[in-house]
PDB file of N, CA and C in Angstrom:
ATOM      1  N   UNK A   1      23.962   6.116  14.474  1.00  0.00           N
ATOM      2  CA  UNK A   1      23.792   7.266  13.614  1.00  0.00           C
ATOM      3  C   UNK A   1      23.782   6.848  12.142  1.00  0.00           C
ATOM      4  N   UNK A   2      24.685   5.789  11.884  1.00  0.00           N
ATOM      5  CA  UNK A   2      24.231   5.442  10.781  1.00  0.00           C
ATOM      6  C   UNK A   2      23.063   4.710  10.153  1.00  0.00           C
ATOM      7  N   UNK A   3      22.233   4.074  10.742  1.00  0.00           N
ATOM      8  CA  UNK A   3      20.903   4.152  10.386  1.00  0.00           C
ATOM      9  C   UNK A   3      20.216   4.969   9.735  1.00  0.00           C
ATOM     10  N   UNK A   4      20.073   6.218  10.748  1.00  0.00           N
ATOM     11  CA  UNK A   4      19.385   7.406  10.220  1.00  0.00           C
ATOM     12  C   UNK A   4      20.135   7.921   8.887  1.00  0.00           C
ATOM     13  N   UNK A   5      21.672   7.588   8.551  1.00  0.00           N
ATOM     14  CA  UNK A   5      22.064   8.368   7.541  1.00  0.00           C
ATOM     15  C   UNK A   5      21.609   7.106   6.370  1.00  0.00           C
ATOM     16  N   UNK A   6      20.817   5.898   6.642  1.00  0.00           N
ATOM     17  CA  UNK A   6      20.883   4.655   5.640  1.00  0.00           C
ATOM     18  C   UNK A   6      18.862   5.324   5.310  1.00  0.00           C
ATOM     19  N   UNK A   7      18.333   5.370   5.951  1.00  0.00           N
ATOM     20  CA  UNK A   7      16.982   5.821   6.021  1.00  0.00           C
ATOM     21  C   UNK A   7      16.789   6.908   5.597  1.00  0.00           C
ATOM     22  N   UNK A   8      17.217   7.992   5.291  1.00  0.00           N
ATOM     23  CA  UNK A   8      17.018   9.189   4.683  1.00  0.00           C
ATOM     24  C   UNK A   8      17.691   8.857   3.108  1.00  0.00           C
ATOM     25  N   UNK A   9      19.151   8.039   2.891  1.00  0.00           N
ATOM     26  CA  UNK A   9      18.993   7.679   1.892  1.00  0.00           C
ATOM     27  C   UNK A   9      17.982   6.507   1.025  1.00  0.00           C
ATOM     28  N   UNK A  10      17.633   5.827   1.835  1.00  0.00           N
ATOM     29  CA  UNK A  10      16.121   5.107   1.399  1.00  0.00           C
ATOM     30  C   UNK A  10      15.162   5.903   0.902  1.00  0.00           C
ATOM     31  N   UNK A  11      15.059   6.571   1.995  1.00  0.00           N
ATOM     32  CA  UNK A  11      13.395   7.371   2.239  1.00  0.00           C
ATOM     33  C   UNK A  11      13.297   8.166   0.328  1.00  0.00           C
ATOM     34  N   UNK A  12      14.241   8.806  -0.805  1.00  0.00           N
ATOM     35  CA  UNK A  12      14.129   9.280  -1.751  1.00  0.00           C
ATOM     36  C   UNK A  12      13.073   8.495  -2.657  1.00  0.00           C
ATOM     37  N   UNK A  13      13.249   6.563  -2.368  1.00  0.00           N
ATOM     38  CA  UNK A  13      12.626   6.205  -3.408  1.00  0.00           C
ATOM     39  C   UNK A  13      11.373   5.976  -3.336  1.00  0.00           C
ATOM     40  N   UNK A  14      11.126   6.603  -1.769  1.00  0.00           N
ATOM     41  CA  UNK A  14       9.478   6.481  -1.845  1.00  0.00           C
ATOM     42  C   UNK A  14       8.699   7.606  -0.885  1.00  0.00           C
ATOM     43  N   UNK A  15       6.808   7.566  -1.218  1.00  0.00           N
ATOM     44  CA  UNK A  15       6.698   8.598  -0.490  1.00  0.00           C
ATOM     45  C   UNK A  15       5.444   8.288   0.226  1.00  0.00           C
ATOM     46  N   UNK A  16       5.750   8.157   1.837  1.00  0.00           N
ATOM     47  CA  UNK A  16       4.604   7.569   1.942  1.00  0.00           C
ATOM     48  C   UNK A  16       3.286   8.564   3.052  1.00  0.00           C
ATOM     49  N   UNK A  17       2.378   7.327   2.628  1.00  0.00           N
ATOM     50  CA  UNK A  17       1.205   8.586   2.662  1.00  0.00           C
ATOM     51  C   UNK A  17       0.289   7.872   4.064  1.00  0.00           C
ATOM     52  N   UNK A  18       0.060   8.429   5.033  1.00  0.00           N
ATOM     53  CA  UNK A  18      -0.712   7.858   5.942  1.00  0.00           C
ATOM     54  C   UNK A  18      -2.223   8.041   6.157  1.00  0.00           C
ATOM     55  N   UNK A  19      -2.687   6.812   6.601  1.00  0.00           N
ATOM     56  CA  UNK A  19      -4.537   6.960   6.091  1.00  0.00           C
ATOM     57  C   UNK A  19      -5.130   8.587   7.092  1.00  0.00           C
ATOM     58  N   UNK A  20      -4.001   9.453   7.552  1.00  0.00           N
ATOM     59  CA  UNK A  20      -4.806  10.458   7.845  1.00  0.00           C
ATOM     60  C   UNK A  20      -4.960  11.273   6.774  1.00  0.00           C
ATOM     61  N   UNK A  21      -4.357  11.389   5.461  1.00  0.00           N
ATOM     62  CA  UNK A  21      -3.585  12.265   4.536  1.00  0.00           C
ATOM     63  C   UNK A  21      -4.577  11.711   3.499  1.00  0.00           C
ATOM     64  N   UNK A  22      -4.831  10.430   3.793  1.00  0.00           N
ATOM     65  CA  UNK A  22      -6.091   9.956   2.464  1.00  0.00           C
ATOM     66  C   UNK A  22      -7.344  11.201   2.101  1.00  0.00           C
ATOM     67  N   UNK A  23      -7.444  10.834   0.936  1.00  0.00           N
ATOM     68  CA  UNK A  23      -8.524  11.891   1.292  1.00  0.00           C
ATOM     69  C   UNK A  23      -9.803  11.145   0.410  1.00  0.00           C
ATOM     70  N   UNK A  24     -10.333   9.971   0.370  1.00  0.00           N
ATOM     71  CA  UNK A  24     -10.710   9.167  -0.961  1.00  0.00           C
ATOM     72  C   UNK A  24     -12.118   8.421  -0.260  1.00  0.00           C
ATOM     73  N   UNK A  25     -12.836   8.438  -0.934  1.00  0.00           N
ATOM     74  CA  UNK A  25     -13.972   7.414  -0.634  1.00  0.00           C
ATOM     75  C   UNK A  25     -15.152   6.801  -1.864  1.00  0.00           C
ATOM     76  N   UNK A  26     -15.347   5.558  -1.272  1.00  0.00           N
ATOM     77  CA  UNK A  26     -15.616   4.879  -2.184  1.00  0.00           C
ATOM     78  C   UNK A  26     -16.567   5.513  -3.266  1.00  0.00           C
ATOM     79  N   UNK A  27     -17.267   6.187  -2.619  1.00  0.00           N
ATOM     80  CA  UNK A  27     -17.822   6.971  -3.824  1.00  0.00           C
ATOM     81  C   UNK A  27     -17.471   7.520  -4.903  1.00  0.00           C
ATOM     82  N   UNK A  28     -16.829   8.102  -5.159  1.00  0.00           N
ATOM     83  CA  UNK A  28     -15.816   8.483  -5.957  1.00  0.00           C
ATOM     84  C   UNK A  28     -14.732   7.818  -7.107  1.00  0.00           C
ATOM     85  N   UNK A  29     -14.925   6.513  -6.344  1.00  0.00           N
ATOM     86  CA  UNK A  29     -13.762   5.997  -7.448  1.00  0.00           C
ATOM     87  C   UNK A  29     -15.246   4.769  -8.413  1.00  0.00           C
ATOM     88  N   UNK A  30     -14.400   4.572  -9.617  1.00  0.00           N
ATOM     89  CA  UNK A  30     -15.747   4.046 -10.425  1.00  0.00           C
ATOM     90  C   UNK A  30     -15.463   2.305 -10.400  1.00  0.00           C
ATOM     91  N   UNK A  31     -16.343   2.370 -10.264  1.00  0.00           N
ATOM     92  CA  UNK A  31     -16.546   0.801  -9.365  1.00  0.00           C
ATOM     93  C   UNK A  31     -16.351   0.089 -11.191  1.00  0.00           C
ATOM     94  N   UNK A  32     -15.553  -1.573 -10.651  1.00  0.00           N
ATOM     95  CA  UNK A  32     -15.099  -2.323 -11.244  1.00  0.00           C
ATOM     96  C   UNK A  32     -15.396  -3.160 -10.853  1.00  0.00           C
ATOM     97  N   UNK A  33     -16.338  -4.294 -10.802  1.00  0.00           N
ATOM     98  CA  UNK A  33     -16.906  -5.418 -10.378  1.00  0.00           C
ATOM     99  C   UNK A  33     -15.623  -6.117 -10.605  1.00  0.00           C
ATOM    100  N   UNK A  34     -15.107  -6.280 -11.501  1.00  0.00           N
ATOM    101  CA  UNK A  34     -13.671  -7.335 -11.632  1.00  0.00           C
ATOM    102  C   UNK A  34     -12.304  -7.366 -10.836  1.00  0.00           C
ATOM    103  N   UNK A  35     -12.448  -6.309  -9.625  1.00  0.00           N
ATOM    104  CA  UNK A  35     -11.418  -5.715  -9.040  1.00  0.00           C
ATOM    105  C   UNK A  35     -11.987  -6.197  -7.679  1.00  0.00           C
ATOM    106  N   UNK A  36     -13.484  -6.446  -7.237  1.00  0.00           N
ATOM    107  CA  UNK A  36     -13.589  -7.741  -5.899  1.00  0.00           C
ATOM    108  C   UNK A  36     -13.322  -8.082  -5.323  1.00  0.00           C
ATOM    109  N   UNK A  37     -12.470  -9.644  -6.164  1.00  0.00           N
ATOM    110  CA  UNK A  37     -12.184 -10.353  -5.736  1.00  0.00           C
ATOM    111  C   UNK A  37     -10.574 -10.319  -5.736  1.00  0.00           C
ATOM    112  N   UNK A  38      -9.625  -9.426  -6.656  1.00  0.00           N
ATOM    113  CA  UNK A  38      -8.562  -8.860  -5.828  1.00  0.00           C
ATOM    114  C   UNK A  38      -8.398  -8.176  -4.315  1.00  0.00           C
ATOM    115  N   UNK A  39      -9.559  -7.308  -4.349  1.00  0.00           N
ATOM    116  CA  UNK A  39      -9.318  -6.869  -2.826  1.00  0.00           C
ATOM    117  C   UNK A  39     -10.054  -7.094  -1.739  1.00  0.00           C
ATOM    118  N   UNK A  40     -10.888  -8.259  -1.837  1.00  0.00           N
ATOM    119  CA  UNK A  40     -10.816  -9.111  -1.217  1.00  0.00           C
ATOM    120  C   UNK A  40     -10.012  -9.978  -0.859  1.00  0.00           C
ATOM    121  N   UNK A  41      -9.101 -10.503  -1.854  1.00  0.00           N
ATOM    122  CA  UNK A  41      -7.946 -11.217  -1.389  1.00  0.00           C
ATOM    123  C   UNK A  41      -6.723 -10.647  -0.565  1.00  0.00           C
ATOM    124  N   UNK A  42      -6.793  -9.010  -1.240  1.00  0.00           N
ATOM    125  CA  UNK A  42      -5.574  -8.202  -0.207  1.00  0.00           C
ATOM    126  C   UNK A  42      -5.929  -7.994   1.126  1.00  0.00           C
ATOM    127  N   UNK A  43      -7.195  -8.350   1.215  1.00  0.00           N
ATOM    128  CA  UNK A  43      -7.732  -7.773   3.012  1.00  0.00           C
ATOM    129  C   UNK A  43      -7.733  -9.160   3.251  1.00  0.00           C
ATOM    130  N   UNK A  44      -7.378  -9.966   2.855  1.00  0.00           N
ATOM    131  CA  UNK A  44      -7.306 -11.332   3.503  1.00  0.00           C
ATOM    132  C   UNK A  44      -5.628 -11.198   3.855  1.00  0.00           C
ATOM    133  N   UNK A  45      -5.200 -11.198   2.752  1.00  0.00           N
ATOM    134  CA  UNK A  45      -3.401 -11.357   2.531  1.00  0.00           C
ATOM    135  C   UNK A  45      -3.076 -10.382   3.987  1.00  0.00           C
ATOM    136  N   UNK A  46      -3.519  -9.176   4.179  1.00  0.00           N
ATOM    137  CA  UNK A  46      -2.743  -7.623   5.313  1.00  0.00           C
ATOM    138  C   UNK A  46      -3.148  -8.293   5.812  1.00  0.00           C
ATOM    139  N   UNK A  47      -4.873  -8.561   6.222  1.00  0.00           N
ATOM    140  CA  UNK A  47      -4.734  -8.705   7.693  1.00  0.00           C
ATOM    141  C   UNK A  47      -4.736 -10.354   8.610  1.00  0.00           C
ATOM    142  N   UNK A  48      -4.984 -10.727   9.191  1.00  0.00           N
ATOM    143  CA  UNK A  48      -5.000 -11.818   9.967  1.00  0.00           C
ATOM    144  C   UNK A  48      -6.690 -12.174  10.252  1.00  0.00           C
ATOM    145  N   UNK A  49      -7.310 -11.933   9.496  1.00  0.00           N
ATOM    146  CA  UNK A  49      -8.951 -12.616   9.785  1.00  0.00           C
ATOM    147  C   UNK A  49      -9.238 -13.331   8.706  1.00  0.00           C
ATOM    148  N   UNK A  50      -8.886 -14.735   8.871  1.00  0.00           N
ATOM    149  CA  UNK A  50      -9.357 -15.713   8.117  1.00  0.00           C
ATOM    150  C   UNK A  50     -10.669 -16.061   7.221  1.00  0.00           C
ATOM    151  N   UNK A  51     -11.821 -15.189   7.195  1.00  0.00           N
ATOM    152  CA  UNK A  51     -12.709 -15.385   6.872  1.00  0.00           C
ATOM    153  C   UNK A  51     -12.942 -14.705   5.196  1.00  0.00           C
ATOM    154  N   UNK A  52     -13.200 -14.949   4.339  1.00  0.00           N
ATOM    155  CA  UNK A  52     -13.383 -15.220   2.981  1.00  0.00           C
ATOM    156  C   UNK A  52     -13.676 -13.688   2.516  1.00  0.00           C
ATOM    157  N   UNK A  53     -14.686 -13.220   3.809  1.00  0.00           N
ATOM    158  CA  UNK A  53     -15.080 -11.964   3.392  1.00  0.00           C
ATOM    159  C   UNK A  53     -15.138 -11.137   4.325  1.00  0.00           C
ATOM    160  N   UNK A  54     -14.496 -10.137   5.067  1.00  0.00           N
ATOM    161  CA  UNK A  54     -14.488  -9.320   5.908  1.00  0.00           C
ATOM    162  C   UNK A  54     -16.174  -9.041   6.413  1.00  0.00           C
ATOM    163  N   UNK A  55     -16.189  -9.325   7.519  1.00  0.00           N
ATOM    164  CA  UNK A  55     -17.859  -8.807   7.528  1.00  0.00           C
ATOM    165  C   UNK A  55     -17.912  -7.861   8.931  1.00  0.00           C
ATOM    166  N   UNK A  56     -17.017  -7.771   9.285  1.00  0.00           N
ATOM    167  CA  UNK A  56     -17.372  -6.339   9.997  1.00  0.00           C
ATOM    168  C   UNK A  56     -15.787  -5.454  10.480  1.00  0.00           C
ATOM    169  N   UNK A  57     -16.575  -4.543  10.322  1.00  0.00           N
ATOM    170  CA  UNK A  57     -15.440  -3.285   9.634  1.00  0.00           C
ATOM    171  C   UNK A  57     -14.798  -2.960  11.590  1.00  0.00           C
ATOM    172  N   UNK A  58     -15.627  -3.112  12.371  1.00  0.00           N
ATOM    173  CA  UNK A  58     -15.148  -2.719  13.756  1.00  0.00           C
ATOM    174  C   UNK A  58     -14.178  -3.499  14.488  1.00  0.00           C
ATOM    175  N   UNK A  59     -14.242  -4.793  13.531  1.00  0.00           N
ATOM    176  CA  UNK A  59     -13.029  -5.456  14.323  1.00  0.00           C
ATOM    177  C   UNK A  59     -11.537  -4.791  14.404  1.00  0.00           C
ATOM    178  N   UNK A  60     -11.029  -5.144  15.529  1.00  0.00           N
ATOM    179  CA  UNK A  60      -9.780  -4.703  14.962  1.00  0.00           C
ATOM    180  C   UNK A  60      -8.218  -5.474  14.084  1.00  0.00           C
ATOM    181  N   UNK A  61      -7.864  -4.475  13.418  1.00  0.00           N
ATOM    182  CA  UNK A  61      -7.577  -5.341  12.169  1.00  0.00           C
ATOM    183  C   UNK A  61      -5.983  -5.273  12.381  1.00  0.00           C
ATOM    184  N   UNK A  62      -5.224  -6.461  12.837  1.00  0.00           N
ATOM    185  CA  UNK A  62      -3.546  -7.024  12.999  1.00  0.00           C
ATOM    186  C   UNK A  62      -3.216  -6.939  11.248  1.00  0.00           C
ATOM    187  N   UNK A  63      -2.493  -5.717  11.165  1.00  0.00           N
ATOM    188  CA  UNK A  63      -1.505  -6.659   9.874  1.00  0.00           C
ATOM    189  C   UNK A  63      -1.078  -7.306   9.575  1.00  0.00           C
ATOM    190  N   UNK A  64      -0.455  -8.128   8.923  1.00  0.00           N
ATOM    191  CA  UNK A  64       0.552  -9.262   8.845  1.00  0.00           C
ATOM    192  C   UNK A  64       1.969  -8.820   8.890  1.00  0.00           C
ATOM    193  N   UNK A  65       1.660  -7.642   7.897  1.00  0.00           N
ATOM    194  CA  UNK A  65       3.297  -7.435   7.334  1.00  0.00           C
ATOM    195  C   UNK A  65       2.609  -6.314   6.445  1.00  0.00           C
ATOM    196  N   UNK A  66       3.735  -6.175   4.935  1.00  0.00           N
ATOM    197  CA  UNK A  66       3.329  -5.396   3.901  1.00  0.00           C
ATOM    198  C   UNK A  66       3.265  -6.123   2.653  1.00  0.00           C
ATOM    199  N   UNK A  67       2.976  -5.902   1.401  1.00  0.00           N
ATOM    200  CA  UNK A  67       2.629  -6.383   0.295  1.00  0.00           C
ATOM    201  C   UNK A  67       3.488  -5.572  -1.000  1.00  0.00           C
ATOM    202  N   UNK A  68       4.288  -5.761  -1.830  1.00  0.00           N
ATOM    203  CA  UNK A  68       4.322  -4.701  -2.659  1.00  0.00           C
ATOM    204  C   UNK A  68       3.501  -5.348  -3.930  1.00  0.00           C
ATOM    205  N   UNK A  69       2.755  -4.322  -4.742  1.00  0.00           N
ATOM    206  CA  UNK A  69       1.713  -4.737  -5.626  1.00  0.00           C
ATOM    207  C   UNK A  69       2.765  -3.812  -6.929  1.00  0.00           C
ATOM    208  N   UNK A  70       2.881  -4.189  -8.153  1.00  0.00           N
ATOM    209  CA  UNK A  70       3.262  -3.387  -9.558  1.00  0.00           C
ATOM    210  C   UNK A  70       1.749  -2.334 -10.237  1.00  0.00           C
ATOM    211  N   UNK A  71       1.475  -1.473  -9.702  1.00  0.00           N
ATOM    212  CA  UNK A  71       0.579  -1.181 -10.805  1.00  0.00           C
ATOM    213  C   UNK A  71       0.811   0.129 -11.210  1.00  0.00           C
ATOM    214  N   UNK A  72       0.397  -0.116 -12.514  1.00  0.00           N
ATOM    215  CA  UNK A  72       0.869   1.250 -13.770  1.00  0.00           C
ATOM    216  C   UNK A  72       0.141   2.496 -13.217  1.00  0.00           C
ATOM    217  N   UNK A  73       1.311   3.249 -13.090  1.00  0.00           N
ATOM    218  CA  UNK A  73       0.289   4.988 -13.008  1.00  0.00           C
ATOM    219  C   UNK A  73      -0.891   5.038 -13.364  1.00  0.00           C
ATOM    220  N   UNK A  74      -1.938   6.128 -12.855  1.00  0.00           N
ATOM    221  CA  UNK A  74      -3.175   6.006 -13.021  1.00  0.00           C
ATOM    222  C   UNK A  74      -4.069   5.213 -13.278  1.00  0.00           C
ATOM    223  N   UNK A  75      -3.837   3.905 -12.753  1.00  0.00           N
ATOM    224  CA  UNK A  75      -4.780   2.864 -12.840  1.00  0.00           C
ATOM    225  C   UNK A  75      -5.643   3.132 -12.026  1.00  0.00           C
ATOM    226  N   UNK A  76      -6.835   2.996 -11.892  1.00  0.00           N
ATOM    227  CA  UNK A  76      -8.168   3.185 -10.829  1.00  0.00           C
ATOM    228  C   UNK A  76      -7.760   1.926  -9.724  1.00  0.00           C
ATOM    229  N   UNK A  77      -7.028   0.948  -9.719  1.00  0.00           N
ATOM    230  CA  UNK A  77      -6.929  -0.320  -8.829  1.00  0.00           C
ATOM    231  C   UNK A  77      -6.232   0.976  -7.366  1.00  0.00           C
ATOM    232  N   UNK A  78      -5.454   1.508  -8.225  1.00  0.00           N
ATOM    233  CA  UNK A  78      -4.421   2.564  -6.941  1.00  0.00           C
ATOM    234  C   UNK A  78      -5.332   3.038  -5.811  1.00  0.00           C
ATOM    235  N   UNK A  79      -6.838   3.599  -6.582  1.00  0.00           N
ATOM    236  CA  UNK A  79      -7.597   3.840  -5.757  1.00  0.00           C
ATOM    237  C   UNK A  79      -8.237   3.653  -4.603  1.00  0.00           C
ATOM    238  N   UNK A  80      -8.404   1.865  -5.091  1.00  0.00           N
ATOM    239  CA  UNK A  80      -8.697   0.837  -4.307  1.00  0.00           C
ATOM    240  C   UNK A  80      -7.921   0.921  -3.345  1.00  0.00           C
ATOM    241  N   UNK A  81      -6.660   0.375  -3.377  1.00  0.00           N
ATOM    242  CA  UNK A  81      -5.454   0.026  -2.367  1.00  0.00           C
ATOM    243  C   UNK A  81      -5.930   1.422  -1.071  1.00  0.00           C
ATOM    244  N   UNK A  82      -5.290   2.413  -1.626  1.00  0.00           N
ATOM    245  CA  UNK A  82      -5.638   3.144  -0.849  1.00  0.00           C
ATOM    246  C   UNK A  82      -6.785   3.628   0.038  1.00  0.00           C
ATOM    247  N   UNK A  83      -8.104   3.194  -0.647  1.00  0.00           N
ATOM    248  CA  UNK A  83      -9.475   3.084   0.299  1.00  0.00           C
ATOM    249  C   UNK A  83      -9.270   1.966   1.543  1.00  0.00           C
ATOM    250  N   UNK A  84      -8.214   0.706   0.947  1.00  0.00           N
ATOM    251  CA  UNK A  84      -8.263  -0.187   1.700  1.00  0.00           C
ATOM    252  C   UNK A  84      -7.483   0.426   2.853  1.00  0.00           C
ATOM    253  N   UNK A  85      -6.231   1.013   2.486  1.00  0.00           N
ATOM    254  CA  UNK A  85      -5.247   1.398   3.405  1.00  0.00           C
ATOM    255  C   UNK A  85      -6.084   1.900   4.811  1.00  0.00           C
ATOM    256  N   UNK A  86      -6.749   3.057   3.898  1.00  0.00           N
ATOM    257  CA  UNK A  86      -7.237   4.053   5.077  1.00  0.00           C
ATOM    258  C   UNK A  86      -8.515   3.239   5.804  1.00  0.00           C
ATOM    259  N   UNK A  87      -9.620   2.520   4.901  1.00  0.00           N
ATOM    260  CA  UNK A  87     -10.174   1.680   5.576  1.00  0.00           C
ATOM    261  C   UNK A  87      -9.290   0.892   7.152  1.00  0.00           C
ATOM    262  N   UNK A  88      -8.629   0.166   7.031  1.00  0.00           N
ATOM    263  CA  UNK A  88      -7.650  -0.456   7.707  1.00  0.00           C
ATOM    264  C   UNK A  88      -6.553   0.305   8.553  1.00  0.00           C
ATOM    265  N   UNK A  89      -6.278   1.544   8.330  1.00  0.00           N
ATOM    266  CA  UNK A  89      -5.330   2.321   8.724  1.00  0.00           C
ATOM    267  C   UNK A  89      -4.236   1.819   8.990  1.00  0.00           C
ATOM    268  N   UNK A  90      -3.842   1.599   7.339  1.00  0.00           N
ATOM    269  CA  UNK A  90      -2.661   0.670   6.904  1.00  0.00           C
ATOM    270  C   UNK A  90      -1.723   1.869   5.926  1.00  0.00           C
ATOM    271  N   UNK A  91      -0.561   2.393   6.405  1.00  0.00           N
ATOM    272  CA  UNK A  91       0.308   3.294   5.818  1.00  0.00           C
ATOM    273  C   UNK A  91       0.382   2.705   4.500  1.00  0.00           C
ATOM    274  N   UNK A  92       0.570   3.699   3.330  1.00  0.00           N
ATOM    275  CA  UNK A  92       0.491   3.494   2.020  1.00  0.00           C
ATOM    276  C   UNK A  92       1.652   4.309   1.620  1.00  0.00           C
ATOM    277  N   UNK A  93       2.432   3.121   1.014  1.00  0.00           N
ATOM    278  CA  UNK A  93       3.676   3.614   0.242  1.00  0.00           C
ATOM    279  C   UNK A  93       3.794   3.864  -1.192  1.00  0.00           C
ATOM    280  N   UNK A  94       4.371   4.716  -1.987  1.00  0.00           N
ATOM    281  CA  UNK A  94       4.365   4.756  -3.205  1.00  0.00           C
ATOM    282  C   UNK A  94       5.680   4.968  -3.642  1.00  0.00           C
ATOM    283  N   UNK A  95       6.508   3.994  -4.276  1.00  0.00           N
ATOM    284  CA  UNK A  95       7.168   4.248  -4.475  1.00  0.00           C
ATOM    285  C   UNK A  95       7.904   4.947  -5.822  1.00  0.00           C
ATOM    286  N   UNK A  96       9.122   5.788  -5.944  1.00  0.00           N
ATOM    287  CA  UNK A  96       9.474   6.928  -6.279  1.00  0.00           C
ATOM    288  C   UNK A  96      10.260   6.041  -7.493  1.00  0.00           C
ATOM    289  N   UNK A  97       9.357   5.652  -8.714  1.00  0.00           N
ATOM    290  CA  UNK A  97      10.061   5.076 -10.133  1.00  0.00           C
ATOM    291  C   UNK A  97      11.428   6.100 -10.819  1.00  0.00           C
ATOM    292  N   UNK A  98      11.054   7.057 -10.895  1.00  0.00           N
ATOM    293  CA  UNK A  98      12.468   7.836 -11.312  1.00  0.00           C
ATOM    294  C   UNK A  98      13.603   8.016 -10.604  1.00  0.00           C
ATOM    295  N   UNK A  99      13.425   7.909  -9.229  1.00  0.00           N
ATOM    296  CA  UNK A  99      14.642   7.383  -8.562  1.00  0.00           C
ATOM    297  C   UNK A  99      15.253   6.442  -8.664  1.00  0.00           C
ATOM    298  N   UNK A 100      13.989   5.227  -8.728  1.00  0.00           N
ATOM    299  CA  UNK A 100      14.467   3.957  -8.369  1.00  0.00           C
ATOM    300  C   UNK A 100      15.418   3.398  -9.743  1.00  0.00           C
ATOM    301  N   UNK A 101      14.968   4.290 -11.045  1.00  0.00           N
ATOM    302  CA  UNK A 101      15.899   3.931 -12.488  1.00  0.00           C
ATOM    303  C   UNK A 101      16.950   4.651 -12.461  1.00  0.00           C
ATOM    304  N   UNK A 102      17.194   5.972 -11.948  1.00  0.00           N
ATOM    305  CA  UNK A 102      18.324   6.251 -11.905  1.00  0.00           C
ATOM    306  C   UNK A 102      19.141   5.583 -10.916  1.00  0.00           C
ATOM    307  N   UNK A 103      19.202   4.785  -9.675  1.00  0.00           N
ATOM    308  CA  UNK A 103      20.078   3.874  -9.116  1.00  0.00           C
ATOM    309  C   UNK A 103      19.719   2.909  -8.619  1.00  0.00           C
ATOM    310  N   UNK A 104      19.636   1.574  -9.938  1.00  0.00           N
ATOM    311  CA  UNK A 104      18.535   0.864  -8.932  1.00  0.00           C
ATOM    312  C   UNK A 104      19.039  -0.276  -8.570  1.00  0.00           C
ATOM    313  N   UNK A 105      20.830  -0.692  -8.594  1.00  0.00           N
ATOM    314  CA  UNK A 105      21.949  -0.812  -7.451  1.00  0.00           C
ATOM    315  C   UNK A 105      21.874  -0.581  -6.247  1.00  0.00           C
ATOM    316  N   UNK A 106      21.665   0.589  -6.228  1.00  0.00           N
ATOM    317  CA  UNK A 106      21.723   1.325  -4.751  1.00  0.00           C
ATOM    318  C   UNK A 106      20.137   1.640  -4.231  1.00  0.00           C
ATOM    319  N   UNK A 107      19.332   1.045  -5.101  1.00  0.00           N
ATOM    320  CA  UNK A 107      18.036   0.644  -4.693  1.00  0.00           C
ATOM    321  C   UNK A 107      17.942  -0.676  -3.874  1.00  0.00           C
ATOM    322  N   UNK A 108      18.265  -1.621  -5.039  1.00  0.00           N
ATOM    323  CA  UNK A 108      18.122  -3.065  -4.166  1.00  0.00           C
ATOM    324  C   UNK A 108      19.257  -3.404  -3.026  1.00  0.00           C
ATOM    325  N   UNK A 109      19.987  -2.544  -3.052  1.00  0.00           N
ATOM    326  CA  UNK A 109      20.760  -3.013  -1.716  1.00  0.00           C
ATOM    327  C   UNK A 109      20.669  -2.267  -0.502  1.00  0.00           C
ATOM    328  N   UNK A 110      19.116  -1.908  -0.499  1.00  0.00           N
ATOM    329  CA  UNK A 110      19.003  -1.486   1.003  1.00  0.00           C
ATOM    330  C   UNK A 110      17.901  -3.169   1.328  1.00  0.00           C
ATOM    331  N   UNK A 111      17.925  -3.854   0.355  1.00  0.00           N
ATOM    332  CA  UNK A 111      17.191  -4.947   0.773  1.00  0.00           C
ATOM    333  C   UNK A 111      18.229  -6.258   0.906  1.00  0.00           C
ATOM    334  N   UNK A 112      19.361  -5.373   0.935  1.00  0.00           N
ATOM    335  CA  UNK A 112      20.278  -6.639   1.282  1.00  0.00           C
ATOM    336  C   UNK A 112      21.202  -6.608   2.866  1.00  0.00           C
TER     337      UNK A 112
END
């Protein structure tokens, strides 16, 4: 039982969003040629297909694990991540900065 009471106190500093809830497509977000070869590298980093450049979308795609990335509110990169997520149907976390400054003690020690 205490788990669940350690996980609900977790769960405040973040909110996460699953690629059914996405609602985003590439169209829409304004393309950045310089942003590429970052996410190209993150679809290398999530998933487990060794190849330089993803070349087909039907495979099915093993995560590795998760990644946490720093990027500033409203950056267009956010966009990205999340096309990738839902591309991949890879849960997308965001985590909850005003929580995490008001205790961020009792932040890092759910990672301990």
């Amino acid at each position: 039982m205490e788990g669940k009471t350690d996980d609900l106190k977790f769960s405040k500093y973040y909110r996460l969003i699953t690629p059914n809830e996405m609602d985003i497509d590439r169209e829409e977000i304004f393309y950045r040629e310089k942003y590429n070869d970052i996410i190209n590298y993150l679809k290398i980093i999530l998933t487990n297909d060794e190849e330089s450049d993803i070349q087909s979308y039907n495979k099915f795609i093993r995560p590795k694990g998760a990644i946490l990335i720093k990027v500033n509110p409203g950056t267009d990169i956010v966009d990205y991540l999340k096309l990738i997520s839902k591309n991949y149907y890879l849960n997308f976390f965001e985590l909850n900065h005003e929580e995490i400054v008001k205790a961020p003690d009792e932040f890092i020690s759910n990672f301990i």
